[in-house]
Every structure is written in C-alpha cells, then in structure tokens.
Protein backbone atom coordinates (compact mmCIF):
# COMPACT_ATOMS: atom_id res chain seq x y z
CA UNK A 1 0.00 0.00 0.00
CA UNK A 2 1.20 3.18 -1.10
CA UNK A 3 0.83 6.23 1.60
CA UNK A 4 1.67 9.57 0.93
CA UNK A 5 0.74 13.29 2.06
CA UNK A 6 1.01 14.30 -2.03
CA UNK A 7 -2.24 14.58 -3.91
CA UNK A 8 -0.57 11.51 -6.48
CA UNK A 9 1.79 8.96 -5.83
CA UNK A 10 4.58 9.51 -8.04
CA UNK A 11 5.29 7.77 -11.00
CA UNK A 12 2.31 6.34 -10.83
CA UNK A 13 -1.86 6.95 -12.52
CA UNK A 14 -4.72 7.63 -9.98
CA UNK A 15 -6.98 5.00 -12.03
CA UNK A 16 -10.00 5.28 -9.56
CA UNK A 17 -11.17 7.73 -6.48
CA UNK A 18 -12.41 5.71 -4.06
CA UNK A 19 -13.10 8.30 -1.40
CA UNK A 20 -12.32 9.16 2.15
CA UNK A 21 -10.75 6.48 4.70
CA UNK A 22 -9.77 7.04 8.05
CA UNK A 23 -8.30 5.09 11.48
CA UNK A 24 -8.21 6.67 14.58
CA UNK A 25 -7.33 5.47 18.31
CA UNK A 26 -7.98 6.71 21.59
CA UNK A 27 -5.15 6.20 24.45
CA UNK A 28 -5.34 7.33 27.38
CA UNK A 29 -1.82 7.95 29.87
CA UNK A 30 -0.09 5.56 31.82
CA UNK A 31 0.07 6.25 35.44
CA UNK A 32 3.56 5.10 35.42
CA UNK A 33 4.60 6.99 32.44
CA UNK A 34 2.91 9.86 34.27
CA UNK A 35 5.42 9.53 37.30
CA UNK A 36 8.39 9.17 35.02
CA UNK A 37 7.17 12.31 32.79
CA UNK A 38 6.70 14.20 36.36
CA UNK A 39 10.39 13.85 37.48
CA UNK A 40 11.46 14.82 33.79
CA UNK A 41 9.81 18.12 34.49
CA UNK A 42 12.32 18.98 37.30
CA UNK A 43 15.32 18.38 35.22
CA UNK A 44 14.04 18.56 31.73
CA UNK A 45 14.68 16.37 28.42
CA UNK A 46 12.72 14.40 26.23
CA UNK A 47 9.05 12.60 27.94
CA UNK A 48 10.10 8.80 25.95
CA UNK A 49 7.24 7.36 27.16
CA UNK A 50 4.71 9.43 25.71
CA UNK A 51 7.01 9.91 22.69
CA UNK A 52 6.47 6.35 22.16
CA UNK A 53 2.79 6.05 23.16
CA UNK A 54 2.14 8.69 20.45
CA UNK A 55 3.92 6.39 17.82
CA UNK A 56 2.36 3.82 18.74
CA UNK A 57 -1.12 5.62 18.44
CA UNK A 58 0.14 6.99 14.64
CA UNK A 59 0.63 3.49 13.70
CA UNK A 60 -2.36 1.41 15.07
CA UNK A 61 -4.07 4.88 13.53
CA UNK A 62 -2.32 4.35 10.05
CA UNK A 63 -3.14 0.49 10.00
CA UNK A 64 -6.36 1.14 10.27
CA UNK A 65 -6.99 3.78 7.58
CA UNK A 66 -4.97 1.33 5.49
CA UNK A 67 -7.21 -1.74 6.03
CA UNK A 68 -10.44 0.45 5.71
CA UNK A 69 -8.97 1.74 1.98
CA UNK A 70 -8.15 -2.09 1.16
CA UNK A 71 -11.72 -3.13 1.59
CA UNK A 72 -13.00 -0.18 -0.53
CA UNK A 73 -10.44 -1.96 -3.11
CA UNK A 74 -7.51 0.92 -2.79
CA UNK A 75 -3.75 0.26 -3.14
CA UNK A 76 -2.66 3.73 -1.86
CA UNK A 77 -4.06 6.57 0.48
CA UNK A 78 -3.40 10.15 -0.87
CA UNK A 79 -3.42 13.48 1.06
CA UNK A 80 -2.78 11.69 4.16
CA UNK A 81 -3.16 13.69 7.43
CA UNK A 82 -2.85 12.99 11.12
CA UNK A 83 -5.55 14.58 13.58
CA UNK A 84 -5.40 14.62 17.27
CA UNK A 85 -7.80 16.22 19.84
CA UNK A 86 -8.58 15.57 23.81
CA UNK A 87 -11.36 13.09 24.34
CA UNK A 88 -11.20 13.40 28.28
CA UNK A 89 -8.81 14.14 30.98
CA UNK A 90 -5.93 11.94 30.51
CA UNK A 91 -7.01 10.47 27.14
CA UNK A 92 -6.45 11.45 23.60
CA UNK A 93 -7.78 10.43 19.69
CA UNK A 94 -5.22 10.13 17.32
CA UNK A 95 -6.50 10.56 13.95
CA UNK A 96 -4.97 9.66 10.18
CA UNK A 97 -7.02 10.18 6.92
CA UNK A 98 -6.47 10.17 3.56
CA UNK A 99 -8.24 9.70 -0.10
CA UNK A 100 -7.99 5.73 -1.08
CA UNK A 101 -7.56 5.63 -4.87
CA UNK A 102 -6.26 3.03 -7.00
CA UNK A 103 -3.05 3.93 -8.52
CA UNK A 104 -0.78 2.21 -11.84
C-alpha cells in the first residue's frame, strides 16, 4: 500500500477515487509513564514514554486507515493527514485520513 501526504503517488496513474478512509485510536496515559514524565519536568529532556505512546497511536491509527482503503479496493491513500484532539482528561484520539484511490 502506497501512503503519501502528495495529492498523487509519483510515478504512478490515480486510475480510480475511491473516497475518504480514516483510522483513529484513543489512548489514554499511563500512570507510570505519568510519574516518570513528572520527574522529567524537574530536570528537563525528552518525555520517551509518551514519545512512544504517540507512535504507537500513529501506527495502530495508520493500520487502520490502510485496512479500511483495502476493503473499498484501494492500493494507496493520498493526502494523508494525522488529527489529534482531547477526548477526556488523561485520554487522547489520534486521527490519520487520507483519499484511497487506486493507482498504476
């Protein structure tokens, strides 16, 4: 599957538009991670956990929007975009969407 934030996948035809797909997931923080991110805010530095639960929210995200264009018969997403917003306290979407077309 090709993905790409172009509006065509170079070197390659858009044959067929097969119209708007999407994946999102909803995480919420880790009360451990929370601890960890707490003392990093005395001395500063990257948060890793949440660096890492935020890639792993982009790619559950992206494997769905990818799955959802396969069954509408795609073999790339164009335009693709992330999204987040707050759901709740403590718990986030993360958001990817695109334009499934079938490309040559």
């Amino acid at each position: 599957m090709d993905l790409t934030n172009l509006e065509t996948v170079p070197g390659k035809t858009i044959v067929r538009h097969l119209g708007l797909v999407q994946g999102s997931t909803v995480r919420s923080k880790h009360v451990g991670r929370d601890f960890m991110a707490g003392l990093k805010n005395f001395v500063g530095g990257e948060l890793k956990g949440y660096t890492d639960l935020l890639n792993e929210s982009r790619t559950e995200a992206i494997d769905r929007m990818v799955a959802q264009a396969r069954a509408a018969g795609g073999n790339a997403v164009v335009n693709v975009r992330f999204s987040t917003s707050n759901i709740a306290a403590g718990a986030a979407e993360v958001m990817a969407y695109g334009t499934a077309v079938e490309v040559r």
